[in-house]
N, C-alpha and C. Protein backbone atom coordinates (compact mmCIF):
# COMPACT_ATOMS: atom_id res chain seq x y z
N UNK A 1 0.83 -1.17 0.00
CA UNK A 1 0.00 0.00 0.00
C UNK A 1 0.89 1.24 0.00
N UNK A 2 0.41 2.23 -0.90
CA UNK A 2 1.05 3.66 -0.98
C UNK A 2 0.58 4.50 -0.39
N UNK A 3 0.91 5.59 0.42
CA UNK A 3 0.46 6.85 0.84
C UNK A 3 0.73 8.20 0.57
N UNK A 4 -0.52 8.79 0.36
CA UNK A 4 0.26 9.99 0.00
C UNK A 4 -0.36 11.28 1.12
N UNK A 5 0.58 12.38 0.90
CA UNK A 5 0.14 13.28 2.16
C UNK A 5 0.64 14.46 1.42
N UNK A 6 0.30 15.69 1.55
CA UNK A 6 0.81 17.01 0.97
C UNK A 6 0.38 18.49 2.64
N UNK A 7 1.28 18.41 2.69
CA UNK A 7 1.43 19.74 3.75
C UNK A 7 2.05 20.94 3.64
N UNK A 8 1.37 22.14 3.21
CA UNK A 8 2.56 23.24 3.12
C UNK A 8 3.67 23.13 1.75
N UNK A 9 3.10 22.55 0.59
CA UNK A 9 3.97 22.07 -0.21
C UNK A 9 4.71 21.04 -0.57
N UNK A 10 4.78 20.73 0.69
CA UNK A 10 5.98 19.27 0.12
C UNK A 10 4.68 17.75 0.41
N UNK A 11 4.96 17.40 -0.82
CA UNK A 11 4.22 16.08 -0.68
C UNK A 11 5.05 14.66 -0.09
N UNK A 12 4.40 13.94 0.27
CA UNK A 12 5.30 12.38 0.77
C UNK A 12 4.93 11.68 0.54
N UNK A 13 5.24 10.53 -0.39
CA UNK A 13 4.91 9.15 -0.63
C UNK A 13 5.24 8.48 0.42
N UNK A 14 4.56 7.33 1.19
CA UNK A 14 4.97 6.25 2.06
C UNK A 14 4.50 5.29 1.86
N UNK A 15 5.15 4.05 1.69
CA UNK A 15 5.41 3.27 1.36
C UNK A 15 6.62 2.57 1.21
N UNK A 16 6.67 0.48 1.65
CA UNK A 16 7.92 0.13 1.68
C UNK A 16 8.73 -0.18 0.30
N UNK A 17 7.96 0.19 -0.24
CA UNK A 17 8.86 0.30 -2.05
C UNK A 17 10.01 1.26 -1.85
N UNK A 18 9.94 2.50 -1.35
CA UNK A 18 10.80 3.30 -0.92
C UNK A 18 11.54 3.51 -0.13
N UNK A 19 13.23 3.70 -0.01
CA UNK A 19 14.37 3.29 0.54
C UNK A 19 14.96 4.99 0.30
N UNK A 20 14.98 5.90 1.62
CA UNK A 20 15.93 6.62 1.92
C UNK A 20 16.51 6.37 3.50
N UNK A 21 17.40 7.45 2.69
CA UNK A 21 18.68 6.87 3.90
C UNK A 21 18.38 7.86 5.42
N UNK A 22 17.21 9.35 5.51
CA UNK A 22 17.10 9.60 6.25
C UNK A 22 15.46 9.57 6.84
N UNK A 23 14.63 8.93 5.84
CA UNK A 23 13.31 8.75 6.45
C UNK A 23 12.88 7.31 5.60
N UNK A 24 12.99 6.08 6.47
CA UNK A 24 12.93 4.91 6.13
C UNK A 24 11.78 5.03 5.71
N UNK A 25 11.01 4.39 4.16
CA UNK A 25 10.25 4.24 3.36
C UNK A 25 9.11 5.73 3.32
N UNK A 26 10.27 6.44 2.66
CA UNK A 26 9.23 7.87 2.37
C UNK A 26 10.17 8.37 1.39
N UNK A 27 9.13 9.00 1.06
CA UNK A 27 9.96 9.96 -0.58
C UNK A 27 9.03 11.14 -0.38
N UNK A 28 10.03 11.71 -0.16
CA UNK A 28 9.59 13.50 -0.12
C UNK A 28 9.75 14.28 -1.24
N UNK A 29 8.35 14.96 -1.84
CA UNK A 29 8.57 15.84 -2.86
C UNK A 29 8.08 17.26 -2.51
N UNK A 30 8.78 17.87 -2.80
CA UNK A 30 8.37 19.71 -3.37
C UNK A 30 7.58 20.16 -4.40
N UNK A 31 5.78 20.30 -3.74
CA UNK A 31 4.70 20.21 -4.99
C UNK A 31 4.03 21.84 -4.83
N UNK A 32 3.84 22.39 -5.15
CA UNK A 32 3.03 23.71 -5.22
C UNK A 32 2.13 23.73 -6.69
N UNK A 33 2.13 23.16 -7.31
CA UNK A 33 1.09 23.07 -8.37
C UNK A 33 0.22 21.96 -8.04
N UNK A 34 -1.25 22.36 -8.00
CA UNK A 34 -2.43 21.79 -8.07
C UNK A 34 -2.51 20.61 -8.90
N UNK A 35 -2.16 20.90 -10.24
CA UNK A 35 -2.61 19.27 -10.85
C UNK A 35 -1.27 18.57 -10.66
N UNK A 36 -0.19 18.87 -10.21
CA UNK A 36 1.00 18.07 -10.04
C UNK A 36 0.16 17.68 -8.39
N UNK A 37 -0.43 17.99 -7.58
CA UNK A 37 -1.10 17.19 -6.47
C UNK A 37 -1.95 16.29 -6.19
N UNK A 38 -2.77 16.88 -7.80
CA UNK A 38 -3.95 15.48 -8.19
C UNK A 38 -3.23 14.48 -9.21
N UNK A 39 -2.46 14.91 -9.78
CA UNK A 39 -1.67 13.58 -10.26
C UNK A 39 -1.19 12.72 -9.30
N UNK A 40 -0.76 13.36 -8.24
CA UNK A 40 0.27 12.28 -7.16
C UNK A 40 -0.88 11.37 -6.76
N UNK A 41 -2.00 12.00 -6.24
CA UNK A 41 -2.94 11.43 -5.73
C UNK A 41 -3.47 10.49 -6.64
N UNK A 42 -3.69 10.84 -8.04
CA UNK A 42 -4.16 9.50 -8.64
C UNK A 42 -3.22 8.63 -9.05
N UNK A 43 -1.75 8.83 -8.96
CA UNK A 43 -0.83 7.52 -8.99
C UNK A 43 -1.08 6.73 -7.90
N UNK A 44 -0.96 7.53 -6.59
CA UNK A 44 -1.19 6.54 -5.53
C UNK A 44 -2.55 5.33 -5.58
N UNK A 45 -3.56 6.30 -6.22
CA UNK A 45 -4.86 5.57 -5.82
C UNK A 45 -4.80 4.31 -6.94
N UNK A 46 -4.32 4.85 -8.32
CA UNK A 46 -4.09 3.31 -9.28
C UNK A 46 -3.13 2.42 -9.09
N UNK A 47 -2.18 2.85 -8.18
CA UNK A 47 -0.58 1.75 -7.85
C UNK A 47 -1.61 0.91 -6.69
N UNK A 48 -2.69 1.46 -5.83
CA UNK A 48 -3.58 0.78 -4.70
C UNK A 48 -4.11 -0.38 -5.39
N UNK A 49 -4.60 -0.01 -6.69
CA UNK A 49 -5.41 -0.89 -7.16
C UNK A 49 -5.05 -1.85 -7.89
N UNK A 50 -3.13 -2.36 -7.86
CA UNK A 50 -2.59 -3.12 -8.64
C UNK A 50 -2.62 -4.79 -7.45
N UNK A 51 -2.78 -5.05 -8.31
CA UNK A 51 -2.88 -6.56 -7.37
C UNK A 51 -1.35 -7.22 -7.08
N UNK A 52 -1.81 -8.09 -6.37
CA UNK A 52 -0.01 -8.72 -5.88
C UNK A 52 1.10 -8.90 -6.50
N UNK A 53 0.01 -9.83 -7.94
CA UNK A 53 0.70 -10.53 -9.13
C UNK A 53 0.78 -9.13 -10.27
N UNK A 54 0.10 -8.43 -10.40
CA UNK A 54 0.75 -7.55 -10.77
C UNK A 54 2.03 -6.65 -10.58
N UNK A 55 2.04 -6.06 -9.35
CA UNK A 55 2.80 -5.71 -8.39
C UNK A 55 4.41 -6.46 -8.71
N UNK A 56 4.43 -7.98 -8.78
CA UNK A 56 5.40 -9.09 -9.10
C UNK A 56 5.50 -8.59 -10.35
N UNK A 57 5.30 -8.86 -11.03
CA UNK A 57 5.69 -8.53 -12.70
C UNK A 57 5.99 -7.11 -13.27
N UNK A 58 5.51 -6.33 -12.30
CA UNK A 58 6.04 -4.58 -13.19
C UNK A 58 7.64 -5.24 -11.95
N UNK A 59 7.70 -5.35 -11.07
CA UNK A 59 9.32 -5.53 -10.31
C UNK A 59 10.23 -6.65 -11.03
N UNK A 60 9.60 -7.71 -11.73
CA UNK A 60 10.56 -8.85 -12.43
C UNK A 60 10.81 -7.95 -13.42
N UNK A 61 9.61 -7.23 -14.30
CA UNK A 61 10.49 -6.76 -15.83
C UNK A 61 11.29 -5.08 -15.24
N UNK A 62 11.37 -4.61 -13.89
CA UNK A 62 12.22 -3.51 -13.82
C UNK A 62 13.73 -4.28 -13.41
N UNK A 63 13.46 -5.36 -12.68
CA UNK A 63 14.72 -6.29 -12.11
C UNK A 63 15.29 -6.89 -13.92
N UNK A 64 14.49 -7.35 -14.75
CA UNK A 64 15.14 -7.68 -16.42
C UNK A 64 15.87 -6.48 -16.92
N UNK A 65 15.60 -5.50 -16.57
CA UNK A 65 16.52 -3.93 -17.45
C UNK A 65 17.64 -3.95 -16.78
N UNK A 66 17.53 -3.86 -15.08
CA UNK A 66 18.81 -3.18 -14.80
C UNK A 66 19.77 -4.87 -13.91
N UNK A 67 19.09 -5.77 -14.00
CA UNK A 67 20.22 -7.21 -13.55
C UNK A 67 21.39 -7.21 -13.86
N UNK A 68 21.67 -6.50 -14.67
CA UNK A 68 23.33 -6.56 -15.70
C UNK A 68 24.14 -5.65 -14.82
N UNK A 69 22.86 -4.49 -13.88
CA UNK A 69 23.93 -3.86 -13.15
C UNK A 69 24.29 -3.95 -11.70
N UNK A 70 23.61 -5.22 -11.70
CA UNK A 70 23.90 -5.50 -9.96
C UNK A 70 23.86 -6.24 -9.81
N UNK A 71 24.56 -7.18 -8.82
CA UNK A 71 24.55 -8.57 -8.45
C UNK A 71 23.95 -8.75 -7.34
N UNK A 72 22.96 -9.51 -7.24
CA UNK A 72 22.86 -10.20 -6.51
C UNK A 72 23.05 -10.84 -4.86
N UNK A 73 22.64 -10.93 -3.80
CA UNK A 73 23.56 -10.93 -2.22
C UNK A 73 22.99 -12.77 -2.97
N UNK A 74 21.63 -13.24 -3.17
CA UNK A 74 21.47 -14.66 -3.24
C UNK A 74 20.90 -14.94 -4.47
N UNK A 75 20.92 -15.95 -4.95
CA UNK A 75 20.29 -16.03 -6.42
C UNK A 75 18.70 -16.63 -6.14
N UNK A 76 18.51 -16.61 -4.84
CA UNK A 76 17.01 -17.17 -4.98
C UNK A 76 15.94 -16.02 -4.30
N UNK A 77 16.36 -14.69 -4.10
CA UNK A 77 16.22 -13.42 -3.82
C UNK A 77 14.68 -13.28 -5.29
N UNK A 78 13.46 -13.08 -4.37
CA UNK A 78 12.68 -12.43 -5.85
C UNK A 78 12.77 -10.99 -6.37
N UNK A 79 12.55 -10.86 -7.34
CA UNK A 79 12.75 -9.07 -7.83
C UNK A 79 11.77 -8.63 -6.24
N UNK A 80 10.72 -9.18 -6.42
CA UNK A 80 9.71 -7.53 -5.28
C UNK A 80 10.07 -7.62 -4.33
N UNK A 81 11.23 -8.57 -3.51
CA UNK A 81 11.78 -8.32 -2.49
C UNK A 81 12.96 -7.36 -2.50
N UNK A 82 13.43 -7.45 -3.74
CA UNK A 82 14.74 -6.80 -4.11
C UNK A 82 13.86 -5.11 -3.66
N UNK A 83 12.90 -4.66 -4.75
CA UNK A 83 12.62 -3.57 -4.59
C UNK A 83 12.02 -2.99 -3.22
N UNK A 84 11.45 -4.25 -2.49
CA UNK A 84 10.66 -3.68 -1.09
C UNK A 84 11.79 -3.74 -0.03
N UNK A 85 13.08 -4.23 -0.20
CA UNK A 85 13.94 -4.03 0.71
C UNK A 85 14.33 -5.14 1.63
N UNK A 86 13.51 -6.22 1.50
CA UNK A 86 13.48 -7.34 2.15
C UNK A 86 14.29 -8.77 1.99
């Protein structure tokens, strides 16, 4: 599940898809335009509505582009763990 929040400008995604190094699973953006706020909001609400097995397959074919540039800690590691951090 994704979250989104907008206060005073800066919007925040939360969610464990997201990996920073000073606010564990949040991505902070700088939004002051209106439809850049209803866009965020309707990414969040259609990424809600992706199912598990979906979810698995947009992370296997982003893990197929960039595999060449990273190895691996185990080879039995799935892509959506790779991306959720787990």
């Amino acid at each position: 599940m994704t979250y989104w929040s907008n206060e005073n400008g800066e919007g925040s995604f939360q969610s464990k898809f997201f990996q920073d190094d000073e606010h564990k699973h949040r991505l902070s953006i700088y939004i002051n335009d209106d439809k850049l706020k209803e866009c965020a909001e309707k990414c969040v609400e259609s990424f809600n509505n992706l199912t598990d097995g979906m979810i698995d397959e947009i992370c296997t074919q982003l893990w197929e582009n960039v595999k060449d540039e990273f190895t691996l800690p185990n080879a039995s590691v799935k892509p959506l763990n790779l991306f959720m951090g787990i």
